[in-house]
Protein backbone atom coordinates (compact mmCIF):
# COMPACT_ATOMS: atom_id res chain seq x y z
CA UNK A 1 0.00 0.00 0.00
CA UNK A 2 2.85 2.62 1.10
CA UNK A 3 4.19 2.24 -2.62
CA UNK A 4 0.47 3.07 -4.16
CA UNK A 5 0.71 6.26 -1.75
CA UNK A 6 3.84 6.68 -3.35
CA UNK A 7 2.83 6.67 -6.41
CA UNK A 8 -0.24 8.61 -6.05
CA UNK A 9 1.88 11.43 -4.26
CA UNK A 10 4.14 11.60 -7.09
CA UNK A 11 1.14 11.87 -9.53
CA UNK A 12 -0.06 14.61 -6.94
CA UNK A 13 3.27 16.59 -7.82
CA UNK A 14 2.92 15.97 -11.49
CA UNK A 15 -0.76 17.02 -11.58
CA UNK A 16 0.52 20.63 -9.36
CA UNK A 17 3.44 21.00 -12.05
CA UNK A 18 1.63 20.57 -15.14
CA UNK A 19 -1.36 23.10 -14.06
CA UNK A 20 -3.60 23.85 -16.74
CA UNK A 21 -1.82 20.91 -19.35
CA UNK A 22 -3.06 18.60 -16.82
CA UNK A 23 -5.38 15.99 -18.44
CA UNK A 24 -7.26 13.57 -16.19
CA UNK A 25 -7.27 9.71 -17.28
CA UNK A 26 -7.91 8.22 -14.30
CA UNK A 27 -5.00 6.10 -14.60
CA UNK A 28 -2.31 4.78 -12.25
CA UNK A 29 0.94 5.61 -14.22
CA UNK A 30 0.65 8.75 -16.50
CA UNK A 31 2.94 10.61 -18.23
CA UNK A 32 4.01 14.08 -16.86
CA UNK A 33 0.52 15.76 -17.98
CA UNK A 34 -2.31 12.78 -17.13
CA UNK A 35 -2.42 11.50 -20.16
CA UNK A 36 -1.57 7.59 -21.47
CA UNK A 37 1.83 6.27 -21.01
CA UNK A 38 2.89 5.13 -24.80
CA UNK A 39 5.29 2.16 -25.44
CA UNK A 40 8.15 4.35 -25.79
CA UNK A 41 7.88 6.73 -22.41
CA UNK A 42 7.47 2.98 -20.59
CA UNK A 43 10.79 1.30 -22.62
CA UNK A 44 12.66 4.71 -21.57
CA UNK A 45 11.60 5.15 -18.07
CA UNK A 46 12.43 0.81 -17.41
CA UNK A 47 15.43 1.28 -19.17
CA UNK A 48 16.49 4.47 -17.03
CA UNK A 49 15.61 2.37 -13.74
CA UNK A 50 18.17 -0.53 -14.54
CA UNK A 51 20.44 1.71 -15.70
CA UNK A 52 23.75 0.77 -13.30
CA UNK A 53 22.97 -2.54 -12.46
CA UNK A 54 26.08 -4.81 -12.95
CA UNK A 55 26.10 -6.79 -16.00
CA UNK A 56 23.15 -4.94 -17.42
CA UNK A 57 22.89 -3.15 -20.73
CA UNK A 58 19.85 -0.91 -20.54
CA UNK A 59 19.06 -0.46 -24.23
CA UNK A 60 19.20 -4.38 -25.23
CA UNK A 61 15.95 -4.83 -22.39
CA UNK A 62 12.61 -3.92 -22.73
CA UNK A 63 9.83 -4.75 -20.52
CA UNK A 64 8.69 -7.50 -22.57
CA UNK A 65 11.74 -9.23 -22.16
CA UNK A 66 11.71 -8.92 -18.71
CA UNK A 67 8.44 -10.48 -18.70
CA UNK A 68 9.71 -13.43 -21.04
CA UNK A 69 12.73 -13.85 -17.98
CA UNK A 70 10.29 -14.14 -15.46
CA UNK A 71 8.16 -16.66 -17.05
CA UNK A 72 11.13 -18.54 -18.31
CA UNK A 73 12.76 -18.34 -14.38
CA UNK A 74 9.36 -19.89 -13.22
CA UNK A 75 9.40 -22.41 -15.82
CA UNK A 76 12.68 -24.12 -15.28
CA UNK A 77 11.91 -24.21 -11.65
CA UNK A 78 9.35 -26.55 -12.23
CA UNK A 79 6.60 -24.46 -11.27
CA UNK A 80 3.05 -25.35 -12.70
CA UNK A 81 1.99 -24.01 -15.68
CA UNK A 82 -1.48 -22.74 -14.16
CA UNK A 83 0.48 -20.78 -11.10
CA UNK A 84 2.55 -18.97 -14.01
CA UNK A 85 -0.66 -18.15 -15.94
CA UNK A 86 -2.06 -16.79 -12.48
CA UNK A 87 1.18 -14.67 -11.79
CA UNK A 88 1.10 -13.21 -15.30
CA UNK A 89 -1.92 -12.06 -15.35
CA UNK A 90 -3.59 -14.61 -17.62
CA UNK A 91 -7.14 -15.78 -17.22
CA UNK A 92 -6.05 -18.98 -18.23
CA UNK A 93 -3.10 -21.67 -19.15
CA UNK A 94 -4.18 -21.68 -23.11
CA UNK A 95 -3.10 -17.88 -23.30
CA UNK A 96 -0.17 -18.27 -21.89
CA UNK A 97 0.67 -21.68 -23.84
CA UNK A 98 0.41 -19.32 -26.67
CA UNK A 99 2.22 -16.47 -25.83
CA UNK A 100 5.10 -18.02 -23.95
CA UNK A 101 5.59 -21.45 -25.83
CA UNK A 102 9.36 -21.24 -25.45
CA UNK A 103 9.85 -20.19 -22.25
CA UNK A 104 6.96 -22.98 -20.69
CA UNK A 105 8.64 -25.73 -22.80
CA UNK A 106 10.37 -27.25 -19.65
CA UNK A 107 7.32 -27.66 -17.80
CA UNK A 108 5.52 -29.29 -20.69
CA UNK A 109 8.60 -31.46 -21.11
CA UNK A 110 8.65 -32.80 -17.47
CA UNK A 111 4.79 -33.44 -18.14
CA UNK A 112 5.21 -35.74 -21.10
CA UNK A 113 7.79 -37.33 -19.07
CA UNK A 114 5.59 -37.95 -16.26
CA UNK A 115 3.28 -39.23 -18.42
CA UNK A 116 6.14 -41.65 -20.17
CA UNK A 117 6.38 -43.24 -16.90
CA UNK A 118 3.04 -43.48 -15.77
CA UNK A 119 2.03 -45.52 -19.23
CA UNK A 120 5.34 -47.57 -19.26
CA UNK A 121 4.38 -48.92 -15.49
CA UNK A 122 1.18 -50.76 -17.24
C-alpha cells in the first residue's frame, strides 16, 4: 500500500506541475501531464531504472523481455503451468501456452515425461 501512496503522491506533484496541461485519465501511471503512457515513455523510463545494475545493458531490455525472464525463471523451476498463468496475469493456461511457448517448454517437457512413466508402469 505505502508504494500506491507513493505513487499517487508523485502523480499529486505531477498534476501541481503541469497546471492547466493537466489531463485527467484516471489512470495509475501517467505521463508528466495525465495522459496515457505510450510504449516508448514505458521502454525509456524501465530502461532508465536498470540503468547501473552490474552486468546490465539498458538499451538491449525492454519490458517485454523482462516479462519473457520471469516466465522462463518460473518455468525451469518446475513451477506449474497454471500458477505462471495466475502470476502473469492470464485468465487462463491456453493464453499463456500461446504467448510463452518457449519459455513454458520445460514444464511441458517434465509433463510428457511424467506421463512416459506413468504408461510404461502398465
Amino acid at each position: 500500500m505505502e508504494a500506491l501512496r507513493d505513487q499517487w503522491e508523485q502523480q499529486q506533484r505531477e498534476r501541481s506541475v503541469a497546471g492547466k496541461s493537466w489531463r485527467e485519465s484516471g489512470l495509475v501511471f501517467t505521463s508528466k501531464v495525465g495522459t496515457g503512457l505510450d510504449p516508448s515513455d514505458v521502454r525509456r523510463d524501465f530502461r532508465n531504472a536498470i540503468r547501473g545494475a552490474e552486468g546490465i545493458e539498458p538499451d538491449d531490455w525492454t519490458p517485454r523481455e523482462l516479462r519473457h525472464s520471469f516466465v522462463s525463471l518460473l518455468s525451469d523451476n518446475g513451477i506449474p503451468l497454471e500458477e505462471i498463468s495466475r502470476l502473469v496475469g492470464h485468465s487462463s493456461t491456453t493464453v499463456t501456452e500461446a504467448v510463452y511457448r518457449k519459455q513454458i517448454r520445460p514444464v511441458l517437457q517434465e509433463g510428457a515425461v511424467v506421463m512416459d512413466r506413468i504408461f510404461q508402469g502398465e
